[in-house]
Protein backbone atom coordinates (compact mmCIF):
# COMPACT_ATOMS: atom_id res chain seq x y z
CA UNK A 1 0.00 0.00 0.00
CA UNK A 2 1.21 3.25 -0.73
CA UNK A 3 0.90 6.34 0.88
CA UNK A 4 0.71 10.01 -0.40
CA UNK A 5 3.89 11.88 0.51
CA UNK A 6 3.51 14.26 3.61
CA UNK A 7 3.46 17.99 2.08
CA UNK A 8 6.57 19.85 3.10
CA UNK A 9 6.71 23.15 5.35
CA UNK A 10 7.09 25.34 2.79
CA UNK A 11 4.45 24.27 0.44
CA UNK A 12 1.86 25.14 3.42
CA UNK A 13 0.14 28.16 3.50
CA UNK A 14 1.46 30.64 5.77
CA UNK A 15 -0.72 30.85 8.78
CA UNK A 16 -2.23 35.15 8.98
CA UNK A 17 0.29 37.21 10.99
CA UNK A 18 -1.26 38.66 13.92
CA UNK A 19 -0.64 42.72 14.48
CA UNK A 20 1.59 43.39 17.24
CA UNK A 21 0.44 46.74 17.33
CA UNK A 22 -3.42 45.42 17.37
CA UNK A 23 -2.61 42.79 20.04
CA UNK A 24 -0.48 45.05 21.94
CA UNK A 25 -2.96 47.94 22.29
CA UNK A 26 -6.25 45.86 22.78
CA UNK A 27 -4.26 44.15 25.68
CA UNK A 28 -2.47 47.11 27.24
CA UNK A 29 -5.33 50.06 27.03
CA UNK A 30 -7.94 47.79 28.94
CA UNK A 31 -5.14 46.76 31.62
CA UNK A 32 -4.06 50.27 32.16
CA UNK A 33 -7.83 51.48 32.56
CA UNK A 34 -8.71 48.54 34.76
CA UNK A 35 -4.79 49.66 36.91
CA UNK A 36 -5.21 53.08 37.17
CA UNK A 37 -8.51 52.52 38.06
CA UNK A 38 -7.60 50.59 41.11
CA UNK A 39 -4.49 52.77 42.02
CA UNK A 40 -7.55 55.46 41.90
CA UNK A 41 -9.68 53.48 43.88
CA UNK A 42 -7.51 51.61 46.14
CA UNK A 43 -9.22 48.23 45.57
CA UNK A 44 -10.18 46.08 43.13
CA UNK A 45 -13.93 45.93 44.36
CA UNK A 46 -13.97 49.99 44.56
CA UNK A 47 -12.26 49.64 40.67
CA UNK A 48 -14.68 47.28 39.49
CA UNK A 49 -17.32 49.65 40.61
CA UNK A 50 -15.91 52.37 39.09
CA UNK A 51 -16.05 50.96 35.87
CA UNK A 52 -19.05 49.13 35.72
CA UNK A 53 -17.55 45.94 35.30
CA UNK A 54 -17.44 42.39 37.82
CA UNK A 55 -14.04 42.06 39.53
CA UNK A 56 -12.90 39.21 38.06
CA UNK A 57 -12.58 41.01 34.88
CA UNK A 58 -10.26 43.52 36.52
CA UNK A 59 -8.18 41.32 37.97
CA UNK A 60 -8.12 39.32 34.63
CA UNK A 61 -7.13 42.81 32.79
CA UNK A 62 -4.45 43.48 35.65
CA UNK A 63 -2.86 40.30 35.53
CA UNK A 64 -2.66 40.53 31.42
CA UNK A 65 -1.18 43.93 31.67
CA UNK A 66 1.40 42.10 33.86
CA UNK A 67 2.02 39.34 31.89
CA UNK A 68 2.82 41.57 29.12
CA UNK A 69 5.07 43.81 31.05
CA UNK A 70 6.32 40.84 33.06
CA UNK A 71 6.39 42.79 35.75
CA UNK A 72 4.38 42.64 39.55
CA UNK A 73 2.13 46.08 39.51
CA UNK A 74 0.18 45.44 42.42
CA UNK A 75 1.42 43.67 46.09
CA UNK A 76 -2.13 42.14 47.25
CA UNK A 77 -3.29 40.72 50.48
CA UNK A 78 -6.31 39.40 51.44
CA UNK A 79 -6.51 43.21 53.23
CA UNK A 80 -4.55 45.51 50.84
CA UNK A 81 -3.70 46.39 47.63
CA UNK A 82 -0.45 48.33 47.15
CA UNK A 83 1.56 49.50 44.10
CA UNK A 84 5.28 47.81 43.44
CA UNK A 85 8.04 49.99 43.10
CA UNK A 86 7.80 49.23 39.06
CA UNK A 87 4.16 49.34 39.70
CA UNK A 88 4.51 53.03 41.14
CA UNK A 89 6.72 54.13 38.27
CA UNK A 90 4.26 52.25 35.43
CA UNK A 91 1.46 54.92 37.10
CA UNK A 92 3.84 58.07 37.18
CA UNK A 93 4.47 57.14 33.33
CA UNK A 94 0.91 56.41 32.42
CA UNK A 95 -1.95 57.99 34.13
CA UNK A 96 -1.31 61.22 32.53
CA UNK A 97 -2.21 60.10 29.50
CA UNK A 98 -4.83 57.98 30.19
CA UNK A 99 -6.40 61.68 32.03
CA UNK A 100 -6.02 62.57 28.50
CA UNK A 101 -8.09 60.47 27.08
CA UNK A 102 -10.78 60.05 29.64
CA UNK A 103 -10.42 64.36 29.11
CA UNK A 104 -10.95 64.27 25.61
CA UNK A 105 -14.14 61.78 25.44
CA UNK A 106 -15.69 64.33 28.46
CA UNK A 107 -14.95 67.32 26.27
CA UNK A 108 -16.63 65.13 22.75
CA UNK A 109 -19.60 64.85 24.97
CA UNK A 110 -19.48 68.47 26.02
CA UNK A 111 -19.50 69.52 22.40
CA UNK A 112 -22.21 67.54 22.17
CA UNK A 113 -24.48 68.23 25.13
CA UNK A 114 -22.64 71.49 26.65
CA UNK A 115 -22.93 74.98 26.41
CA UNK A 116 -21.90 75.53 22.59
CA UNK A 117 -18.58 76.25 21.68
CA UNK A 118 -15.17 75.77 19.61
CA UNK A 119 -14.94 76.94 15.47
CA UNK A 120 -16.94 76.86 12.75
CA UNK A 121 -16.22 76.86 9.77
CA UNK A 122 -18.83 78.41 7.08
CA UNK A 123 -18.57 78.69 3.37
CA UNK A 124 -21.37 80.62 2.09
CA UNK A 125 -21.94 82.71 -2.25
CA UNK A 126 -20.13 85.84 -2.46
CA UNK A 127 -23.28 87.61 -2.43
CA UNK A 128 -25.62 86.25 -0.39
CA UNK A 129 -22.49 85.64 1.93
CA UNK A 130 -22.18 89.31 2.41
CA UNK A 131 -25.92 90.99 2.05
CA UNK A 132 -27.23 87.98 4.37
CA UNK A 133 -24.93 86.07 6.32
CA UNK A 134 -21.92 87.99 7.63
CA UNK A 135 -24.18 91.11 8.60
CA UNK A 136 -25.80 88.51 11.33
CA UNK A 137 -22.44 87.02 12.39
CA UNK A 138 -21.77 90.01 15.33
CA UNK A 139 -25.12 89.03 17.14
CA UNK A 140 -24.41 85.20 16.86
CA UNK A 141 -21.13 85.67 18.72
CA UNK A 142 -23.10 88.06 21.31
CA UNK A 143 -25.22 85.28 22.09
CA UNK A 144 -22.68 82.61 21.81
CA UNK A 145 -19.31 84.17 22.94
CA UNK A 146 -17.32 80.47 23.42
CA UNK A 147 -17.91 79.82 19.23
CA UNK A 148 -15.59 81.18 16.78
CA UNK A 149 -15.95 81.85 12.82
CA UNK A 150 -14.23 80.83 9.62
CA UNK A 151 -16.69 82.82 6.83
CA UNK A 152 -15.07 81.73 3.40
CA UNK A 153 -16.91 83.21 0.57
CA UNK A 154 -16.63 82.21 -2.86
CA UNK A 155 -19.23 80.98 -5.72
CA UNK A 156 -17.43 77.68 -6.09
CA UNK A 157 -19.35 74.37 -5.31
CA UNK A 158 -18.23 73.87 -1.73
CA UNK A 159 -15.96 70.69 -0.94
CA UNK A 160 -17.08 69.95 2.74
CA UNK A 161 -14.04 67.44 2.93
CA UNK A 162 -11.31 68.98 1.25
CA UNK A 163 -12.11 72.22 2.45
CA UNK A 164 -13.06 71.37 5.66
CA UNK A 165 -16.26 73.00 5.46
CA UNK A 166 -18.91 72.45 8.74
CA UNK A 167 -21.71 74.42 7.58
CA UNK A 168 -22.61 75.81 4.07
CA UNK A 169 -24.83 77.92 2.05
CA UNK A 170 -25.99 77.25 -1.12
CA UNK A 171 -28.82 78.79 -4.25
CA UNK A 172 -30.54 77.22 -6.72
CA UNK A 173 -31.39 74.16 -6.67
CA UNK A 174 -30.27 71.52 -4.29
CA UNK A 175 -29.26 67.95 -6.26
CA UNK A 176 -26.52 66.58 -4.16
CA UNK A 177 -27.81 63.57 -2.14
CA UNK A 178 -24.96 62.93 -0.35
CA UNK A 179 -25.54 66.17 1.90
CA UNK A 180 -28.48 67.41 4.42
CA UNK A 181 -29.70 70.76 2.36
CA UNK A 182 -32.37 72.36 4.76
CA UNK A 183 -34.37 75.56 2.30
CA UNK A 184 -34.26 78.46 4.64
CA UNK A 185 -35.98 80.76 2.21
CA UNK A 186 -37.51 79.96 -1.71
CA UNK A 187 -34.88 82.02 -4.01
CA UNK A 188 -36.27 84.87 -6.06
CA UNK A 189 -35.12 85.49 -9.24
CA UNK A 190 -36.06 88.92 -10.70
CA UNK A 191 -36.03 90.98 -13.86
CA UNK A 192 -34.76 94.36 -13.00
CA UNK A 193 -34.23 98.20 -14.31
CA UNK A 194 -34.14 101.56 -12.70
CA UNK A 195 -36.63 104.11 -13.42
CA UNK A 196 -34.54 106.25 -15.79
CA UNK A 197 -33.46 103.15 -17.90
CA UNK A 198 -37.20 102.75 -17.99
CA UNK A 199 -38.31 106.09 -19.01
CA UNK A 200 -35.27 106.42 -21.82
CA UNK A 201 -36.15 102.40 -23.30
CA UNK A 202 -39.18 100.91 -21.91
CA UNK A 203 -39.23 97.67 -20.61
CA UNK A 204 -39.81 94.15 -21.86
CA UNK A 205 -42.99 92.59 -22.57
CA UNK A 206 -41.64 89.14 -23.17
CA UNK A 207 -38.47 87.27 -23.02
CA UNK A 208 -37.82 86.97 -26.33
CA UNK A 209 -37.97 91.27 -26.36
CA UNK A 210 -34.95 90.74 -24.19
CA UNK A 211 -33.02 91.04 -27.51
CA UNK A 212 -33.49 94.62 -27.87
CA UNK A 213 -32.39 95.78 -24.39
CA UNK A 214 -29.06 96.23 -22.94
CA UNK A 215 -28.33 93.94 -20.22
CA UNK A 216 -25.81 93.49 -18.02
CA UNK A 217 -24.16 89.88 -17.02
CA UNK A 218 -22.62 88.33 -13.75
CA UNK A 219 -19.84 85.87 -14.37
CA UNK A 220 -18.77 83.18 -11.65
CA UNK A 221 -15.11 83.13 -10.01
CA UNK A 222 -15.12 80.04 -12.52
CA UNK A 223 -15.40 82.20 -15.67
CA UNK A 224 -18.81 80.66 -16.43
CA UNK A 225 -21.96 83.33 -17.68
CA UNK A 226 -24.90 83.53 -15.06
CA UNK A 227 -27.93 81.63 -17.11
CA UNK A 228 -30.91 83.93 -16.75
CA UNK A 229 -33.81 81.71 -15.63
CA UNK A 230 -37.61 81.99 -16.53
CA UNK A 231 -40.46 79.69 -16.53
CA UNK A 232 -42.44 80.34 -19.65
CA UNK A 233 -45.91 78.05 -20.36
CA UNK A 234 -45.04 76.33 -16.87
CA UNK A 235 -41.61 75.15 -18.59
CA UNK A 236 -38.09 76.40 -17.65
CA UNK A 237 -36.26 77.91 -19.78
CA UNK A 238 -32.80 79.52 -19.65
CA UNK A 239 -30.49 81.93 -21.58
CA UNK A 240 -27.55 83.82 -21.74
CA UNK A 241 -27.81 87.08 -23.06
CA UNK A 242 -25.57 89.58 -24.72
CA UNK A 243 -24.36 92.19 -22.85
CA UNK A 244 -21.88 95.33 -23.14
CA UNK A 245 -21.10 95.18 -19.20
CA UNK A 246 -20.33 91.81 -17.28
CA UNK A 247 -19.07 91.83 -14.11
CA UNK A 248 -17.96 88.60 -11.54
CA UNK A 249 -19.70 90.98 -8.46
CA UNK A 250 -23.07 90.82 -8.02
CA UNK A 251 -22.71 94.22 -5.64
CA UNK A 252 -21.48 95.69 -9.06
CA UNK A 253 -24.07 94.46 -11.32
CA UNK A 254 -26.77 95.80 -8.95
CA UNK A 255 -25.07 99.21 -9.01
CA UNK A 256 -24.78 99.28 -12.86
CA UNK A 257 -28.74 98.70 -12.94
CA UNK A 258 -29.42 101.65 -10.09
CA UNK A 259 -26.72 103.49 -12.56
CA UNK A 260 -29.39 103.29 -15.62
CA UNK A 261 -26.77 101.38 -17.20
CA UNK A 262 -29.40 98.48 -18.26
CA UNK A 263 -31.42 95.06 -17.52
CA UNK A 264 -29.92 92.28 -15.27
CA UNK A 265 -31.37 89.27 -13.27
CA UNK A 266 -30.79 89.60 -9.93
CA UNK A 267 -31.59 87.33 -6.59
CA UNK A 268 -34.48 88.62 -4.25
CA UNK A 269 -31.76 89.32 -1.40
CA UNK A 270 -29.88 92.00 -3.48
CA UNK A 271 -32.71 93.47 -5.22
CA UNK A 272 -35.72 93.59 -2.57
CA UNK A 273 -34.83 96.87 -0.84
CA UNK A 274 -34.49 99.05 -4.27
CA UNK A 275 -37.79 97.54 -5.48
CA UNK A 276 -39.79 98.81 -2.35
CA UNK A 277 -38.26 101.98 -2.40
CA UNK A 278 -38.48 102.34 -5.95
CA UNK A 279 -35.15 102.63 -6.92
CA UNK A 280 -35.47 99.80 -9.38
CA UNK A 281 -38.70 98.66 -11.04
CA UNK A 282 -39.50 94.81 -12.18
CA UNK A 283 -40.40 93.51 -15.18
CA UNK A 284 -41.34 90.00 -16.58
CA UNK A 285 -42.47 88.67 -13.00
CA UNK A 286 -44.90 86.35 -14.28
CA UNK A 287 -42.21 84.56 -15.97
CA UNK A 288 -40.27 84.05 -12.93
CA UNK A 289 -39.10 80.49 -11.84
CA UNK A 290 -40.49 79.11 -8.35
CA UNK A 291 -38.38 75.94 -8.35
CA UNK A 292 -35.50 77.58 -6.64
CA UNK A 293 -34.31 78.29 -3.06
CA UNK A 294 -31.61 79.10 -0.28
CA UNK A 295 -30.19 76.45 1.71
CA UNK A 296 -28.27 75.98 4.56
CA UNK A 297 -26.00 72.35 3.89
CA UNK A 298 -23.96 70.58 6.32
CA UNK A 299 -22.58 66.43 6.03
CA UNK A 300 -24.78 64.44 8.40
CA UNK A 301 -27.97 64.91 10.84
CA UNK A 302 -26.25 62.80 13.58
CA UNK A 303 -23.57 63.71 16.63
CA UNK A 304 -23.59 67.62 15.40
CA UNK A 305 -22.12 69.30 18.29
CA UNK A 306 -23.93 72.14 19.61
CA UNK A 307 -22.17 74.87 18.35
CA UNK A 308 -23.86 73.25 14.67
CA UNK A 309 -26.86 73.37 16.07
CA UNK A 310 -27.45 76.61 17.54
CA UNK A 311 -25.90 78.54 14.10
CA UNK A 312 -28.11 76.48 12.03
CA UNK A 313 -31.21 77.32 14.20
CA UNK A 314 -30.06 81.02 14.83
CA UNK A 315 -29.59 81.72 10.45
CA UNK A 316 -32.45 79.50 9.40
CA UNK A 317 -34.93 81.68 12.37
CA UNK A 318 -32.99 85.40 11.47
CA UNK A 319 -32.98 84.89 7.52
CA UNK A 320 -36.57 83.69 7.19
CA UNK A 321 -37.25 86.60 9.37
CA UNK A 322 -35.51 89.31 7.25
CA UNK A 323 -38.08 89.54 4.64
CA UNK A 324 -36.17 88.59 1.53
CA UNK A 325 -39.13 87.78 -0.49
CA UNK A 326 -40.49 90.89 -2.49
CA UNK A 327 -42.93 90.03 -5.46
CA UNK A 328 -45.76 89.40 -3.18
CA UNK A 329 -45.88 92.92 -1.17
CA UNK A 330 -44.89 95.65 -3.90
CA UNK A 331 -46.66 98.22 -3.35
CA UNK A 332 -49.77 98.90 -6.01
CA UNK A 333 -47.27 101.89 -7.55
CA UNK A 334 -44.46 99.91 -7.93
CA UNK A 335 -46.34 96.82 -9.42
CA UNK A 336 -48.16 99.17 -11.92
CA UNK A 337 -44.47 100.63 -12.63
CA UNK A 338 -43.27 97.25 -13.21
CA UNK A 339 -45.98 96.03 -15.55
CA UNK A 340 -47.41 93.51 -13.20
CA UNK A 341 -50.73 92.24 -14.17
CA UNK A 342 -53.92 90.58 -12.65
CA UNK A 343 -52.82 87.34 -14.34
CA UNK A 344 -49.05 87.48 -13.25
CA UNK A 345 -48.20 84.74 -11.04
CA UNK A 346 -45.53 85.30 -7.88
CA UNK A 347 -42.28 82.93 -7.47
């Protein structure tokens, strides 16, 4: 009879290598909270107390921590429990860091559950980063003193990873599902002149007139033309028009219209104020879009700390208080200025 031949060592394969590192720390962190809990406590009872565990499973963690060191931490009696002279020195070496730890999970919690505090970091549009956000900033701080800013304006798509982002703002219209986008306020989009461009070239009567006017053009920080946006026959519709002035500030492109210097589409937050005063005059409001809003972004819905909270409660309450919405309360003047009829409709 014949028997198959034994395979050799080296033809078997090799058994997984464990992680020292792994081992070593899964070992040692338990049996240094379990020992400094008893130096703290002075028994192993008291310790086991302490940390909500039986005493057995101190002792167990003790005596691994030993084996590992090969050292004697602890002299024990029936009637005491006192440190070794290595035992003493381990403790001098170690509990500081341990406090460390046990100081840093209190003060996770804290941001959690405590008063708020720490930084934030906010990325919010040029524009409606300056008009709306940063002019509320000072009474945030007066209310919450302990939490600090970052405001980083810019009209780039905002990289909450990259950029380290906590909370952001965002217009339009929200498609990323991988963030929480909360609407603060719908976003207006409106048609606007001043009263002397007016009087020297009429206004508009449809979009397609749009062709015959001089308009003016905002440009992102990317280099890309701001698509004007209407909803005509219940269906969107965009276009870029042409334009002798085109600026990348929406600040500017508001001034140019107040200037007489022409037409331009402009967000409900930069143009609400001149409408009611009459400084500018609307047109082409019932071709407005509706589908459109401001939001207020951030990663995740669970363990914000409270500092996340309260700013995201405090803008969402302040900016839906501000008024930014302006179609529906020009006054009868102003809508009969802007050629607003009984069958416009309101974004």
């Amino acid at each position: 009879m014949t028997t198959s031949a034994l395979p050799s060592p080296s033809s078997l394969p090799l058994a997984p290598r464990a992680d020292p590192l792994a081992s070593s720390f899964a070992t040692s962190y338990a049996g240094v909270v379990a020992f400094i809990a008893v130096v703290t406590e002075g028994s192993f009872a008291r310790a086991a107390d302490r940390l909500g565990i039986g005493r057995s499973a101190v002792s167990r963690s003790v005596q691994k921590l030993e084996d590992q060191l090969n050292v004697r931490l602890f002299l024990r009696t029936t009637r005491s429990t006192t440190l070794t002279r290595e035992g003493d020195l381990f403790y001098a070496n170690c509990h500081t860091g341990v406090d460390r730890i046990v100081q840093a999970v209190e003060e996770m919690r804290d941001l959690r559950q405590g008063p708020p505090r720490g930084h934030l970091r906010i990325n919010a549009a040029v524009g409606f980063g300056r008009r709306v956000v940063a002019p509320l900033l000072g009474e945030f701080r007066a209310t919450y003193p302990e939490v600090t800013i970052d405001l980083l304006l810019n009209d780039k798509p905002t990289d909450f990873t990259s950029d380290r982002v906590d909370i952001a703002f965002r217009n339009g219209r929200m498609e990323d599902a991988q963030i929480i986008a909360k609407q603060i306020i719908p976003m207006q989009l409106l048609l606007c002149a001043s009263p002397a461009y007016q009087a020297a070239h009429g206004l508009p009567d449809s979009v397609e007139a749009l062709a015959g006017h001089e308009c003016i053009n905002f440009r992102y920080s990317s280099g890309r033309i701001f698509e004007w946006e209407f909803k005509v026959g219940g269906q969107p519709r965009k276009l870029v028009p042409q334009a002798k002035l085109t600026y990348n500030d929406a600040d500017l492109v508001l001034q140019a219209v107040l200037d007489g210097h022409g037409i331009a589409q402009l967000p409900g937050y930069l143009a609400c104020e001149a409408l009611r005063t009459g400084a500018l005059v609307a047109c082409l409001t019932q071709y407005a879009p509706d589908d459109s809003g401001h939001y207020i972004c951030y990663l995740s819905r669970q363990h914000l700390p409270s500092r996340m909270r309260v700013f995201i409660d405090f803008m969402t309450s302040k900016i839906r208080a501000a008024d930014l919405a302006c179609l529906t309360d020009l006054s009868p003047k102003l809508q009969a200025e802007a050629g607003i009829g009984a069958d416009a409709t309101t974004a």
